[in-house]
Protein backbone atom coordinates (compact mmCIF):
# COMPACT_ATOMS: atom_id res chain seq x y z
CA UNK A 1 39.11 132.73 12.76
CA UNK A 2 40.68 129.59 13.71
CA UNK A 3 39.56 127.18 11.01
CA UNK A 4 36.85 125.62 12.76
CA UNK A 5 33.48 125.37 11.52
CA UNK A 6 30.52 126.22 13.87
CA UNK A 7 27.68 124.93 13.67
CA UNK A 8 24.02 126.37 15.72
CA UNK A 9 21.54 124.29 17.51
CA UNK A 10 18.47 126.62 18.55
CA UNK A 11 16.11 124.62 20.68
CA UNK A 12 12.53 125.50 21.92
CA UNK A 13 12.29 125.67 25.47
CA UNK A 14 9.95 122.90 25.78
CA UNK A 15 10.53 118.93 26.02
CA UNK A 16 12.35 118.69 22.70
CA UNK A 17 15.17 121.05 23.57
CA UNK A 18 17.03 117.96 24.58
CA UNK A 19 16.52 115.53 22.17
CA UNK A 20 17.29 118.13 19.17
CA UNK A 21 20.50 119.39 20.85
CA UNK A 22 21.21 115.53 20.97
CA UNK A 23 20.50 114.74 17.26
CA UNK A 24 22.73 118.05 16.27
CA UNK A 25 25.71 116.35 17.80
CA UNK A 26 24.75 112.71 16.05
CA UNK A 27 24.90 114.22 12.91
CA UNK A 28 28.70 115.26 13.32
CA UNK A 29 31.76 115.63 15.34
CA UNK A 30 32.36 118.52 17.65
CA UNK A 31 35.83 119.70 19.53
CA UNK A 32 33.38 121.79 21.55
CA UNK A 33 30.10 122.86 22.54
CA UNK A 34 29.22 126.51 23.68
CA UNK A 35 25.86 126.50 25.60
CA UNK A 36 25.04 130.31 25.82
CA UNK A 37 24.60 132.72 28.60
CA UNK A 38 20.70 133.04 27.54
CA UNK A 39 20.19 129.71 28.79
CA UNK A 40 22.43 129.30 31.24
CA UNK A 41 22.15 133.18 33.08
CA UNK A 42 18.55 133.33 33.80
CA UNK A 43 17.02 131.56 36.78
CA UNK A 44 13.86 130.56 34.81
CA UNK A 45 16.23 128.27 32.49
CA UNK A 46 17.60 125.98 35.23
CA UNK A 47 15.57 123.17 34.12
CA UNK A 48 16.51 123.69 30.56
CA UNK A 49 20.01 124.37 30.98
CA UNK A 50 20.12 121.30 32.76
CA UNK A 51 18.09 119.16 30.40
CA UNK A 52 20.81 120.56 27.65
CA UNK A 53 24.33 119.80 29.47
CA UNK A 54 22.89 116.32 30.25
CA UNK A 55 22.01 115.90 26.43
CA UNK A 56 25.96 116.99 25.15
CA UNK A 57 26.88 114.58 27.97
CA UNK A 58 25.06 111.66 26.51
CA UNK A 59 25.27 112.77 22.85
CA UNK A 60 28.84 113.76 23.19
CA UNK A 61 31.03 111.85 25.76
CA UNK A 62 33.83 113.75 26.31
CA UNK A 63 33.24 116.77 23.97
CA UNK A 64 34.39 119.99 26.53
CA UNK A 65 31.26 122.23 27.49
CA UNK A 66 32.12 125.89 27.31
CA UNK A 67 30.21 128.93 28.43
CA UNK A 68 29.98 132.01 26.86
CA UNK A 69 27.88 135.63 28.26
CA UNK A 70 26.97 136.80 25.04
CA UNK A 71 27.85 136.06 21.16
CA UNK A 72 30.74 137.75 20.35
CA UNK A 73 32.74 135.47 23.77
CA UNK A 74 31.75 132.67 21.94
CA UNK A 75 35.05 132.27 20.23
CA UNK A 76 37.40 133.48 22.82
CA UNK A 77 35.19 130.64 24.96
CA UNK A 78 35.58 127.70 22.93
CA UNK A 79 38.98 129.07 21.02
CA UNK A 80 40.69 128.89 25.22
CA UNK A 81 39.30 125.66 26.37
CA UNK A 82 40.17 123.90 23.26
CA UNK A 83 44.04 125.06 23.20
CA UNK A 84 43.57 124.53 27.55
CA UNK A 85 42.38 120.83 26.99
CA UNK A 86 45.44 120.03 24.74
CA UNK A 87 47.44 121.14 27.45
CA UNK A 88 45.97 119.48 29.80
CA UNK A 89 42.53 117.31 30.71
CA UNK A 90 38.95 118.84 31.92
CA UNK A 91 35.44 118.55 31.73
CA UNK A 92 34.33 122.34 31.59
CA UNK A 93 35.11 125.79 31.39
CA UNK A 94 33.85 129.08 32.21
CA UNK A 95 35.97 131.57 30.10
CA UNK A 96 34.87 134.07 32.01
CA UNK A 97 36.02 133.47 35.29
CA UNK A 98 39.51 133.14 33.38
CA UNK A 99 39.29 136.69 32.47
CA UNK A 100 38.47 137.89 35.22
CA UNK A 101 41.76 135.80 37.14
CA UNK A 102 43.60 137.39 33.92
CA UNK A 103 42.63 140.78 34.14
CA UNK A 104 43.31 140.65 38.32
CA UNK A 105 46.63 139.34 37.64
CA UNK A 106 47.56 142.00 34.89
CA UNK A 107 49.28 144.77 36.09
C-alpha cells in the first residue's frame, strides 16, 4: 500500500453513469482515476466508457485517467502513472501496454 486512499464509484449503465461519476469527484480530490477493464474491454460499453472519460474530464481537469484489466492491476495502474506523471507530464496511461514493453525488454 502506498498511502493513498481509494475511493469506488459504481455507476448504472444508463444516463446517470455520468453525472454520478461526476459528483464522486466533486466531493473530493483525486491524484487518479482508474476506469476499469469491465467498462472499457467490452464493445457494448463504448458509449458508456465514453460518457465516463468525458465526465473525469469535466469533473476533474487534469486528474490522469488510468486503465486497469481486472482488480488486482488496479494499483500497479494508478501506483505507475502517478510516480510517471511526477516525472514527467501526460494525459493517460494504459499500464498494460507498459508491461508488456517491460516484459519484451527483460531478458
Amino acid at each position: 500500500m502506498r498511502g493513498w486512499k481509494p475511493d469506488l464509484c459504481l455507476v448504472n449503465p444508463d444516463d446517470t453513469a455520468g453525472p454520478a461519476l461526476e459528483r464522486q469527484l466533486a466531493a473530493a480530490s483525486y491524484d487518479c482515476v482508474v476506469i476499469g477493464g469491465g467498462l472499457r474491454i467490452p464493445p457494448e460499453s463504448l458509449l458508456l466508457f465514453e460518457v465516463l472519460v468525458n465526465a473525469v474530464h469535466r469533473a476533474a481537469p487534469g486528474v490522469p485517467i488510468a486503465f486497469n484489466t481486472q482488480p488486482r492491476d488496479t494499483w500497479r495502474c494508478s501506483g505507475a502513472l502517478v510516480e510517471r506523471l511526477s516525472q514527467r507530464s501526460s494525459e493517460t496511461h494504459d499500464c498494460n501496454r507498459d508491461a508488456d514493453r517491460h516484459r519484451a525488454s527483460t531478458p
